[in-house]
PDB file of N, CA and C in Angstrom:
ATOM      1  N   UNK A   1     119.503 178.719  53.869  1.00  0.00           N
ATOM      2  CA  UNK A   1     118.179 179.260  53.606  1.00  0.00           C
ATOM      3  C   UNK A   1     117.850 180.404  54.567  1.00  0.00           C
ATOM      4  N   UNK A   2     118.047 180.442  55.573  1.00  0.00           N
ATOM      5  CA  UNK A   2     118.187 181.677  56.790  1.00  0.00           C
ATOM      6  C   UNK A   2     119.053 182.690  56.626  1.00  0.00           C
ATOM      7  N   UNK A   3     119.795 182.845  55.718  1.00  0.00           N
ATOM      8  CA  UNK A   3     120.565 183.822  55.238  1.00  0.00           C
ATOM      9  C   UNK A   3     119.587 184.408  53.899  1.00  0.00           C
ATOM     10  N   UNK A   4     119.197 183.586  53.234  1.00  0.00           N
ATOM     11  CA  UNK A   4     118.308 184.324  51.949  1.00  0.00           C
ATOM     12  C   UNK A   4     116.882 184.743  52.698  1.00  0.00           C
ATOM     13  N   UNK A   5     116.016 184.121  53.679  1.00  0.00           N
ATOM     14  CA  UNK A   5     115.359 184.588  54.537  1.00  0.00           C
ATOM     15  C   UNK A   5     115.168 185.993  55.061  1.00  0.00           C
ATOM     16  N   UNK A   6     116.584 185.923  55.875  1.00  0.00           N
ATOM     17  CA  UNK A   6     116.892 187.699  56.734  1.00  0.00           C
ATOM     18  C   UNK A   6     117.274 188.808  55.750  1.00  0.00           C
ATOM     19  N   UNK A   7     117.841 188.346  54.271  1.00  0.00           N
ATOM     20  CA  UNK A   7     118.115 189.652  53.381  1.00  0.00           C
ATOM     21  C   UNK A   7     117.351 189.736  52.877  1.00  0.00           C
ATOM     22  N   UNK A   8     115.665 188.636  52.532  1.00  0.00           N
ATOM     23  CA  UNK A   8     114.553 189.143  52.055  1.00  0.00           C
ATOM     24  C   UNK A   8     113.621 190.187  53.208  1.00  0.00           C
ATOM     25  N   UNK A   9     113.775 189.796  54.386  1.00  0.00           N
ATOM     26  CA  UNK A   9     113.489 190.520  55.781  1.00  0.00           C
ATOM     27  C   UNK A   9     114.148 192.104  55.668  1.00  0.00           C
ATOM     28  N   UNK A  10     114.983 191.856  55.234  1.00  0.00           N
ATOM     29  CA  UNK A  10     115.645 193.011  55.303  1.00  0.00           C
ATOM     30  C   UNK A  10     115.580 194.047  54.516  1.00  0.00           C
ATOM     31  N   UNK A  11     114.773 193.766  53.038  1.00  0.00           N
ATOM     32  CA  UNK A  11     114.501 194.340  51.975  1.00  0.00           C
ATOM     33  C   UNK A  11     113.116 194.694  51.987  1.00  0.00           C
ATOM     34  N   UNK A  12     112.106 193.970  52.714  1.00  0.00           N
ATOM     35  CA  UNK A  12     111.317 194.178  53.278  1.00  0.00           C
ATOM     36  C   UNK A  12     110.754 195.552  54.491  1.00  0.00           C
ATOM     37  N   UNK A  13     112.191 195.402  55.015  1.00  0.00           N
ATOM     38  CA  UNK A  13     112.423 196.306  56.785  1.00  0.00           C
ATOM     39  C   UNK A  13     111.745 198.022  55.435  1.00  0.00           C
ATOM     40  N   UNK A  14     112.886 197.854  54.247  1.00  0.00           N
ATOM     41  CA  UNK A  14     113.004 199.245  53.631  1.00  0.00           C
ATOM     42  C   UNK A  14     111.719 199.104  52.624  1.00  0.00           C
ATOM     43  N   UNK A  15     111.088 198.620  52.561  1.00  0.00           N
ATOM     44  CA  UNK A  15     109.482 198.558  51.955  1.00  0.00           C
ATOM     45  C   UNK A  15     108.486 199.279  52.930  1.00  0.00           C
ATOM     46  N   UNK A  16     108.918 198.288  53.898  1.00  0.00           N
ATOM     47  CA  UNK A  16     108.273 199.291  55.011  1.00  0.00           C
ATOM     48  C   UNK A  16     108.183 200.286  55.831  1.00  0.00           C
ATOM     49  N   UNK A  17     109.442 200.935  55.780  1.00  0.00           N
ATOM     50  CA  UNK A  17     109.874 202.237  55.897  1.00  0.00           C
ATOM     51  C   UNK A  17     109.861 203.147  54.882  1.00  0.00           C
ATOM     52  N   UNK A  18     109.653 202.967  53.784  1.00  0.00           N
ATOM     53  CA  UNK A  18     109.442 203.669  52.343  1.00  0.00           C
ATOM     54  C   UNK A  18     107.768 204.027  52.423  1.00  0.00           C
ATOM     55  N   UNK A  19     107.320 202.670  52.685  1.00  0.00           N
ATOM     56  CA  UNK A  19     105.840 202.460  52.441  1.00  0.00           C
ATOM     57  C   UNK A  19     105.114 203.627  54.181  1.00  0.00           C
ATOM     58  N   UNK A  20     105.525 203.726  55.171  1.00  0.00           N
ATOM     59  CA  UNK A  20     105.398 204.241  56.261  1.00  0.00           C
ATOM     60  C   UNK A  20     105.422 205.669  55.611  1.00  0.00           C
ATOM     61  N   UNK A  21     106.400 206.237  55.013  1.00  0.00           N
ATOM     62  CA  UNK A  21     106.588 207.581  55.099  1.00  0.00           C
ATOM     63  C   UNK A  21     105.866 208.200  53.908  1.00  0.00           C
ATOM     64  N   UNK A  22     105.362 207.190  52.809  1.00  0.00           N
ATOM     65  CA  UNK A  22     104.154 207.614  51.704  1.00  0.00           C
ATOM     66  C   UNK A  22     102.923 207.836  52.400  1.00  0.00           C
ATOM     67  N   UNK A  23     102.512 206.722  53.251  1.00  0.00           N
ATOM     68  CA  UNK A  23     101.003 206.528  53.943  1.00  0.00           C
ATOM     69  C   UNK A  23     100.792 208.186  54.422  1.00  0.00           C
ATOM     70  N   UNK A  24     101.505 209.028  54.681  1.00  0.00           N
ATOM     71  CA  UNK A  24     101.347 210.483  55.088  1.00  0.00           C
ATOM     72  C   UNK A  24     100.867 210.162  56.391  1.00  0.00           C
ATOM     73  N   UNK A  25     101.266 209.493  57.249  1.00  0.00           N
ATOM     74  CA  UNK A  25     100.513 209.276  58.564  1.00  0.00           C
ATOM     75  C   UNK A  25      99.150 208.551  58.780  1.00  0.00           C
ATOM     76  N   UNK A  26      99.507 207.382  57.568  1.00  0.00           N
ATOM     77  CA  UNK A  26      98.389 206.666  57.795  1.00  0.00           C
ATOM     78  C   UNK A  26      97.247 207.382  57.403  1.00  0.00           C
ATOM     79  N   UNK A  27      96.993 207.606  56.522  1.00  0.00           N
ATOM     80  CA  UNK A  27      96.186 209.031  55.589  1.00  0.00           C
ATOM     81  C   UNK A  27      96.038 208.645  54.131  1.00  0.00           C
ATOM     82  N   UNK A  28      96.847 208.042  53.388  1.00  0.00           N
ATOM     83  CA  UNK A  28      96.712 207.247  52.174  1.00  0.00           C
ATOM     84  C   UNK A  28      96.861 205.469  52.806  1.00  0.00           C
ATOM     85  N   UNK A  29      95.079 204.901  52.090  1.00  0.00           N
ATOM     86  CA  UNK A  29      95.248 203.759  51.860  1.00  0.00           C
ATOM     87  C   UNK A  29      96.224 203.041  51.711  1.00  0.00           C
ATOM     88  N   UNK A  30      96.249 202.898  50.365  1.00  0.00           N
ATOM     89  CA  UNK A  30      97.327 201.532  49.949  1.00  0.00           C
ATOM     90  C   UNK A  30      99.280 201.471  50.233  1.00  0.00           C
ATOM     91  N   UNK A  31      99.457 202.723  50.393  1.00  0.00           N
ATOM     92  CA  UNK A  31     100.692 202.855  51.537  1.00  0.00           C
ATOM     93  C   UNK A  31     100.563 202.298  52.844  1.00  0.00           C
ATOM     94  N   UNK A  32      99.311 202.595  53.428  1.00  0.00           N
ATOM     95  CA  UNK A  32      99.298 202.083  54.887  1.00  0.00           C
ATOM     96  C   UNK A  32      99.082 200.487  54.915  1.00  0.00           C
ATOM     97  N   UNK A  33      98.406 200.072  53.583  1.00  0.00           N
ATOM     98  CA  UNK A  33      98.089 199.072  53.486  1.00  0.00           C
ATOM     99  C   UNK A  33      99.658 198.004  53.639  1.00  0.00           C
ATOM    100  N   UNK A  34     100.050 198.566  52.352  1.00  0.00           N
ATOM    101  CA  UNK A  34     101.340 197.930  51.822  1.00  0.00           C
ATOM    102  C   UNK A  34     102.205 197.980  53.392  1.00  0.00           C
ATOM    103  N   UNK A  35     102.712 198.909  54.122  1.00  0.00           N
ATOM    104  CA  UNK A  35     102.552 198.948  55.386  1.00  0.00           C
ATOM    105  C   UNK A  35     102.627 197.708  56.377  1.00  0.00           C
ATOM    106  N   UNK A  36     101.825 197.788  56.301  1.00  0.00           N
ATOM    107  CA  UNK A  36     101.520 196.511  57.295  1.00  0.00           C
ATOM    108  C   UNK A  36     101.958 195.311  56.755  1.00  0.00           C
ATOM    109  N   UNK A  37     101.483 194.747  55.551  1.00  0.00           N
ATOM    110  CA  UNK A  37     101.854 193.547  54.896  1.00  0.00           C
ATOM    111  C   UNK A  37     103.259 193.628  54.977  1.00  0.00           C
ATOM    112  N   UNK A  38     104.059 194.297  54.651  1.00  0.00           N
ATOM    113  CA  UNK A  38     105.673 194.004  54.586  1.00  0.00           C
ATOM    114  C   UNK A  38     106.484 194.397  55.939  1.00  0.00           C
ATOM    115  N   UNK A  39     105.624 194.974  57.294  1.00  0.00           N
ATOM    116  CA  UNK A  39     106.080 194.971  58.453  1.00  0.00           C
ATOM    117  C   UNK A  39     105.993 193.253  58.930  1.00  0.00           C
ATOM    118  N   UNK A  40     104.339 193.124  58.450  1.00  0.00           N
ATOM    119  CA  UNK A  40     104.221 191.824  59.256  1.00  0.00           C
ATOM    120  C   UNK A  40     105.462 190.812  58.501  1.00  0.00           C
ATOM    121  N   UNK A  41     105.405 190.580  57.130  1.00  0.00           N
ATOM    122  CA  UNK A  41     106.361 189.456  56.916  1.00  0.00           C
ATOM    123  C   UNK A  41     107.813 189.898  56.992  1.00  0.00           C
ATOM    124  N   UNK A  42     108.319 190.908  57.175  1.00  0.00           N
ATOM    125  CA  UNK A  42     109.693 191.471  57.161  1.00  0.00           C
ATOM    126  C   UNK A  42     109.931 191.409  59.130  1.00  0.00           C
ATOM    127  N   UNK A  43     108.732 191.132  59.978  1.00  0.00           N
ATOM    128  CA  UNK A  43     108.974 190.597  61.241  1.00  0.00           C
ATOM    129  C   UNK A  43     109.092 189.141  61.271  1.00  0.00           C
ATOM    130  N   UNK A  44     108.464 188.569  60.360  1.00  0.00           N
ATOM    131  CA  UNK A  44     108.169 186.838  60.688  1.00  0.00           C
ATOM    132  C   UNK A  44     109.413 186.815  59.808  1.00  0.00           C
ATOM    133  N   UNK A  45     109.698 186.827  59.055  1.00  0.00           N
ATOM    134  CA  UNK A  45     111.035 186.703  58.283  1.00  0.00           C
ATOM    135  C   UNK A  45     112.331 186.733  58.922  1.00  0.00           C
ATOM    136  N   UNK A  46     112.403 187.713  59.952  1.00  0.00           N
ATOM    137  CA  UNK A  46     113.617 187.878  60.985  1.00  0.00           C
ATOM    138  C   UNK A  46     113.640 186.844  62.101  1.00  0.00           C
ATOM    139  N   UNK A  47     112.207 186.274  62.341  1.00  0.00           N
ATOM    140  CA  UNK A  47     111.933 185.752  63.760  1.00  0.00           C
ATOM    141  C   UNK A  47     112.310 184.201  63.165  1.00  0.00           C
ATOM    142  N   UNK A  48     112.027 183.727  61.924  1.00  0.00           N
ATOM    143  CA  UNK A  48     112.415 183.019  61.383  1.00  0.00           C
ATOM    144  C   UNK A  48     113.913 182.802  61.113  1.00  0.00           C
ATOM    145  N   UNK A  49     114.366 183.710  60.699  1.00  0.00           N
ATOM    146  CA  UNK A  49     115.897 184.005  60.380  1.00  0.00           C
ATOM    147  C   UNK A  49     116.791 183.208  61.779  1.00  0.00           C
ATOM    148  N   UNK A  50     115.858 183.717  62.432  1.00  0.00           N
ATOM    149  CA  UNK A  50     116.566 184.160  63.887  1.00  0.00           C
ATOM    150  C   UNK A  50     116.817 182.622  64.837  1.00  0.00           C
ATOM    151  N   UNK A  51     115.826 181.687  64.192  1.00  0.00           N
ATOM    152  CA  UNK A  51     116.058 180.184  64.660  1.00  0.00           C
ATOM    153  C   UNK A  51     117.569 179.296  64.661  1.00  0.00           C
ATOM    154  N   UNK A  52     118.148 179.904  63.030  1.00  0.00           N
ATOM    155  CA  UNK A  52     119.371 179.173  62.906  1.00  0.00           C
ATOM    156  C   UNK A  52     120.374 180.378  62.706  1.00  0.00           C
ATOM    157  N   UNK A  53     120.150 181.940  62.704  1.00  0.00           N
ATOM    158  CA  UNK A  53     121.416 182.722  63.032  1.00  0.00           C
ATOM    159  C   UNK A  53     120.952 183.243  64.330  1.00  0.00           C
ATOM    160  N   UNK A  54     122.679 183.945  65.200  1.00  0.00           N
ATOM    161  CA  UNK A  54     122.437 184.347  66.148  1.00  0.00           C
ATOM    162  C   UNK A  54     121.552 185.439  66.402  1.00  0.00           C
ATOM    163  N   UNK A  55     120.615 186.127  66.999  1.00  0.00           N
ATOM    164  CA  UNK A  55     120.189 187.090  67.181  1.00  0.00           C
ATOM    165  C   UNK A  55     120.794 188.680  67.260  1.00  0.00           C
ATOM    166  N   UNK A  56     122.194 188.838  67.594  1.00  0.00           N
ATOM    167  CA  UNK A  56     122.639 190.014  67.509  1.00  0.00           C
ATOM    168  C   UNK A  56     123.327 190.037  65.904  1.00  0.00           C
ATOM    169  N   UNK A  57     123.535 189.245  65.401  1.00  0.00           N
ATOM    170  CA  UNK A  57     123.848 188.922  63.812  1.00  0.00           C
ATOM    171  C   UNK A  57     122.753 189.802  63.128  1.00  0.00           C
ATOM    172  N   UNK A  58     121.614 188.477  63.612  1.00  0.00           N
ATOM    173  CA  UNK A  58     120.483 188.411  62.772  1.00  0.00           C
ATOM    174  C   UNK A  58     119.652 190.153  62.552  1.00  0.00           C
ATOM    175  N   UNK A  59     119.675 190.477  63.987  1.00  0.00           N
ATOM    176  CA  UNK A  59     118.809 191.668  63.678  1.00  0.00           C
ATOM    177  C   UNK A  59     120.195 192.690  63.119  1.00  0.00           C
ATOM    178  N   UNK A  60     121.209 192.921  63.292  1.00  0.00           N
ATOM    179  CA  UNK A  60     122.284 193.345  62.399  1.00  0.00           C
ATOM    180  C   UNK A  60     122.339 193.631  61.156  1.00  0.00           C
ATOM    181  N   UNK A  61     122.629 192.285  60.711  1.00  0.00           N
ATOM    182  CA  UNK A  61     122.032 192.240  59.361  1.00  0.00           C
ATOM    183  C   UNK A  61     120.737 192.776  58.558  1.00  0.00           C
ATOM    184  N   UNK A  62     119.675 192.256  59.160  1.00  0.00           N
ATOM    185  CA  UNK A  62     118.315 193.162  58.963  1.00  0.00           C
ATOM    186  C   UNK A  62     118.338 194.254  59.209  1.00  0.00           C
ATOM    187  N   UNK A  63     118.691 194.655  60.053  1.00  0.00           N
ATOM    188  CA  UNK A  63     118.832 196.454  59.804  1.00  0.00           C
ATOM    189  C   UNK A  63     119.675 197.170  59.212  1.00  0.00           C
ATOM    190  N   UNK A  64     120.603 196.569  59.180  1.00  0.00           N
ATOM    191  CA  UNK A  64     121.726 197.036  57.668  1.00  0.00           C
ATOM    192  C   UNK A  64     121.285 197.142  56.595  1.00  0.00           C
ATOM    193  N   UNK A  65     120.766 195.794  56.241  1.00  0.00           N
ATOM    194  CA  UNK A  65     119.994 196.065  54.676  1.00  0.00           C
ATOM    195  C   UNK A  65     119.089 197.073  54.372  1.00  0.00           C
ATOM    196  N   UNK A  66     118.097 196.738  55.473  1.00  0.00           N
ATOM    197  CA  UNK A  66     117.071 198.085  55.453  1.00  0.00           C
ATOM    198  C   UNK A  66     117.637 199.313  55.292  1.00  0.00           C
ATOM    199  N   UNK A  67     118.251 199.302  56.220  1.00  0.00           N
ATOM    200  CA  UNK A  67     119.049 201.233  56.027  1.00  0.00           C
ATOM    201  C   UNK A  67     120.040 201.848  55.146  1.00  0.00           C
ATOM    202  N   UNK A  68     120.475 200.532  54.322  1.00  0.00           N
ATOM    203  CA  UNK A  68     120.694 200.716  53.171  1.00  0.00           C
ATOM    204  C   UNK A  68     120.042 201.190  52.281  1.00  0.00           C
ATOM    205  N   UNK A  69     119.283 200.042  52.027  1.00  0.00           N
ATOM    206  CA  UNK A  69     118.682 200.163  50.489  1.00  0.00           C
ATOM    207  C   UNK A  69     117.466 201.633  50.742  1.00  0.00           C
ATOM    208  N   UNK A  70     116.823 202.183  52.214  1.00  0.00           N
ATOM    209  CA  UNK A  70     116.512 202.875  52.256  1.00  0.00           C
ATOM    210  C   UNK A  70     117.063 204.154  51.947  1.00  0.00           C
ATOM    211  N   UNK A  71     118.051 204.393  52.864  1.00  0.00           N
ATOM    212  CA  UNK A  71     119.511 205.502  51.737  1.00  0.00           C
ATOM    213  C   UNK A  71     119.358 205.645  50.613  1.00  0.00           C
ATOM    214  N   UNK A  72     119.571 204.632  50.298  1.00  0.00           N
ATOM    215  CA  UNK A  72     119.879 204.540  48.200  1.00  0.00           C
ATOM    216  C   UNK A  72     118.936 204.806  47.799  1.00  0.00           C
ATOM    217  N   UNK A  73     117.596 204.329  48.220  1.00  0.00           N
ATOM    218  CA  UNK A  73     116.046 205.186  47.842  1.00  0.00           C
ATOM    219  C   UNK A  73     116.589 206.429  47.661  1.00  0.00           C
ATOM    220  N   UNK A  74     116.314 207.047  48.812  1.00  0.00           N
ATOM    221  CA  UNK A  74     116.470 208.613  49.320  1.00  0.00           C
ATOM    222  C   UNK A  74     117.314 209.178  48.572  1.00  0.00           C
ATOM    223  N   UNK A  75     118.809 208.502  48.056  1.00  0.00           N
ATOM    224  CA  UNK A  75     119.423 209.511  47.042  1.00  0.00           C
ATOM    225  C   UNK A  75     119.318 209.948  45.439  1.00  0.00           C
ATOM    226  N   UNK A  76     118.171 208.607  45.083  1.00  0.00           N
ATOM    227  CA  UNK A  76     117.525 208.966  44.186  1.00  0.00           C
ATOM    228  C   UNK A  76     116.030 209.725  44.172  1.00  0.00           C
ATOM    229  N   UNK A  77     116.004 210.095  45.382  1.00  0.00           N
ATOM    230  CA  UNK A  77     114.587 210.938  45.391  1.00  0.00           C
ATOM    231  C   UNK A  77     114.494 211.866  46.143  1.00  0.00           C
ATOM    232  N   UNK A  78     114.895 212.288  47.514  1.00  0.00           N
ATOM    233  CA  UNK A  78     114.950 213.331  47.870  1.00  0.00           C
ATOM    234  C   UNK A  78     115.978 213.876  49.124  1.00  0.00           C
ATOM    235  N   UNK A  79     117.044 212.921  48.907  1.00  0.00           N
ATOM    236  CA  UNK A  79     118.505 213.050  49.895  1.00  0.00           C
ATOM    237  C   UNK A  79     119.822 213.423  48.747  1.00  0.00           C
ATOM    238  N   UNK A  80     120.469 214.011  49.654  1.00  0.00           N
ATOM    239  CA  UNK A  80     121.497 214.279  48.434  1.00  0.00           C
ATOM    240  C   UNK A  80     122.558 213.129  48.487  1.00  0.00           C
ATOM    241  N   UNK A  81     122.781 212.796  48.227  1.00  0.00           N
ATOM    242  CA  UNK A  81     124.385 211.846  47.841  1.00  0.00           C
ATOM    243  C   UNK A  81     125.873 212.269  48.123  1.00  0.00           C
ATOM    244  N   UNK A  82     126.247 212.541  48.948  1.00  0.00           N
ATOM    245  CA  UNK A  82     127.813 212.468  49.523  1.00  0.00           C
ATOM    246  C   UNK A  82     128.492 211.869  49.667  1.00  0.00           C
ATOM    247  N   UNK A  83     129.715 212.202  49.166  1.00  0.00           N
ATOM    248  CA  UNK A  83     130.759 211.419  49.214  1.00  0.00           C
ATOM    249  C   UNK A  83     131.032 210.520  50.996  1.00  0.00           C
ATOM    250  N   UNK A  84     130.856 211.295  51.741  1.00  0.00           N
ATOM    251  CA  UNK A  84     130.612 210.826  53.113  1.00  0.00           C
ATOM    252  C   UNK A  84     129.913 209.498  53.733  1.00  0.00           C
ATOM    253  N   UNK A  85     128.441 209.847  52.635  1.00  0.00           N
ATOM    254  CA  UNK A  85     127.141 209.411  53.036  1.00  0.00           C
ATOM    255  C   UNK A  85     127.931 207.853  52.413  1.00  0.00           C
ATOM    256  N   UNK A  86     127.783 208.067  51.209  1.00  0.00           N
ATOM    257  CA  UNK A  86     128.230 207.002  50.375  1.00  0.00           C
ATOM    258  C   UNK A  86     129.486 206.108  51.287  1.00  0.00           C
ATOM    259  N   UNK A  87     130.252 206.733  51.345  1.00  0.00           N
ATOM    260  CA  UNK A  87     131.513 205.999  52.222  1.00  0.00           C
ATOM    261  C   UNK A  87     130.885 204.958  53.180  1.00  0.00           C
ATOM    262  N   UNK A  88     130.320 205.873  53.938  1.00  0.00           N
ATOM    263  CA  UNK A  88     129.720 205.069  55.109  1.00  0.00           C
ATOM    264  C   UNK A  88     128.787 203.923  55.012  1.00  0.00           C
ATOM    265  N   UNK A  89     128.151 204.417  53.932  1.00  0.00           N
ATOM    266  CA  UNK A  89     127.471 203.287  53.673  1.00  0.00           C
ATOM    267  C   UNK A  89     128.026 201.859  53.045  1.00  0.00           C
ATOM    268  N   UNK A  90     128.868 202.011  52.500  1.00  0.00           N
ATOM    269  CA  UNK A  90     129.989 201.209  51.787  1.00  0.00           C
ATOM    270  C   UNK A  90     130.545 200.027  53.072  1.00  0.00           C
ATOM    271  N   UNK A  91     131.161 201.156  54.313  1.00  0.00           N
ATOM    272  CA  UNK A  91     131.151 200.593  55.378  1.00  0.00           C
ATOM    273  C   UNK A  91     130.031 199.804  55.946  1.00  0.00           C
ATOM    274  N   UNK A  92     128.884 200.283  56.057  1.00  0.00           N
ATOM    275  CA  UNK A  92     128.049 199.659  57.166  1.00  0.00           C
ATOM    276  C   UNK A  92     127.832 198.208  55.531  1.00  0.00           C
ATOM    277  N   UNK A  93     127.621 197.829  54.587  1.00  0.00           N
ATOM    278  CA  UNK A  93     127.372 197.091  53.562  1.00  0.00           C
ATOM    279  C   UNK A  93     128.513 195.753  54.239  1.00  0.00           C
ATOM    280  N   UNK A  94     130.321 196.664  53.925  1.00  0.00           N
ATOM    281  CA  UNK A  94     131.323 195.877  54.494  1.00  0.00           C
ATOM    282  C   UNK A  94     131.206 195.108  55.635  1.00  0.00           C
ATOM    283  N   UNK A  95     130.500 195.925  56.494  1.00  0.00           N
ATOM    284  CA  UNK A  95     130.039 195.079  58.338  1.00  0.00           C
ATOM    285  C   UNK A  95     129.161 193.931  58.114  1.00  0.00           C
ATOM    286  N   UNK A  96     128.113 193.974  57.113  1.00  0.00           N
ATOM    287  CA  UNK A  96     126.902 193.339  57.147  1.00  0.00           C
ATOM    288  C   UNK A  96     127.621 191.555  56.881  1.00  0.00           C
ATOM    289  N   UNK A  97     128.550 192.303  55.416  1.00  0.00           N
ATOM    290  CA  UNK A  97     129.193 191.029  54.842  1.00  0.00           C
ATOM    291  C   UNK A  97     130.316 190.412  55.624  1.00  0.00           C
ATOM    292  N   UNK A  98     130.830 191.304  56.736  1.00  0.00           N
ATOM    293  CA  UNK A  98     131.801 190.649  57.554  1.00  0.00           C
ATOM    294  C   UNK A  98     131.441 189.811  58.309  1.00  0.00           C
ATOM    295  N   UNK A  99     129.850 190.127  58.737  1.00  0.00           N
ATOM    296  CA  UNK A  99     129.291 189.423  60.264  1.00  0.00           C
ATOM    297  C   UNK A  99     128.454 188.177  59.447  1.00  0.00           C
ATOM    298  N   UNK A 100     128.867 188.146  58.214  1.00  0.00           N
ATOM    299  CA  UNK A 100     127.989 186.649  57.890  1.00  0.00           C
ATOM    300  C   UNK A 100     129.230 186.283  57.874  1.00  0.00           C
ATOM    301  N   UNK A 101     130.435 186.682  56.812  1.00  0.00           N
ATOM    302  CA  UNK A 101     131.421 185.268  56.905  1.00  0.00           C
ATOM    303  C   UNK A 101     132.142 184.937  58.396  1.00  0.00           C
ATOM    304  N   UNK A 102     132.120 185.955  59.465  1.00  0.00           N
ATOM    305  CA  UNK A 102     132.937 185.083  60.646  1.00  0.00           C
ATOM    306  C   UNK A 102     131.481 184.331  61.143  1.00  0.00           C
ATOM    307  N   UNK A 103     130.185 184.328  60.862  1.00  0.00           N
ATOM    308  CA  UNK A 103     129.008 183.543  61.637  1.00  0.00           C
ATOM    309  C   UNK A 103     129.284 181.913  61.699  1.00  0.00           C
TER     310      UNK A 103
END
């Protein structure tokens, strides 16, 4: 259950980094709103996570996902897509899934 926990945390991390960079600096409402709500539970979600995985795992993982699925935003909206970008990301995906099965 702490594994489905930290990748909802983690999907969260990129809600709230999506939702951060709409708010225009905290300037539109319901961005800033949304904001907060998915910082606060995408923190309690990790801190939770974090009871039964290790902590350098745990926040690992959570920030992988996030900076993923944030990427993949961005290349459908205003990042370009490289073969590079993509690679790497492929990699950091590969790390995420490596550091759960040796956990």
């Amino acid at each position: 259950m702490s594994w489905i926990i930290l990748i909802a945390s983690g999907v969260l991390e990129s809600v709230w980094a999506l939702s951060l960079a709409e708010s225009k600096g905290f300037k539109k409402l319901w961005p800033s709103i949304l904001f907060g709500v998915a910082l606060t539970l995408s923190m309690a979600g990790l801190a939770i996570a974090m009871l039964e995985i290790p902590m350098g795992t745990a926040y690992t993982v959570w920030v992988g996902v996030g900076a993923t699925l944030t990427a993949v935003y961005g290349f459908f909206t205003t990042d370009k897509a490289t073969l590079a970008k993509v690679l790497l990301l492929l990699l950091l995906i590969a790390s995420v899934i490596g550091l759960k099965v040796v956990s």
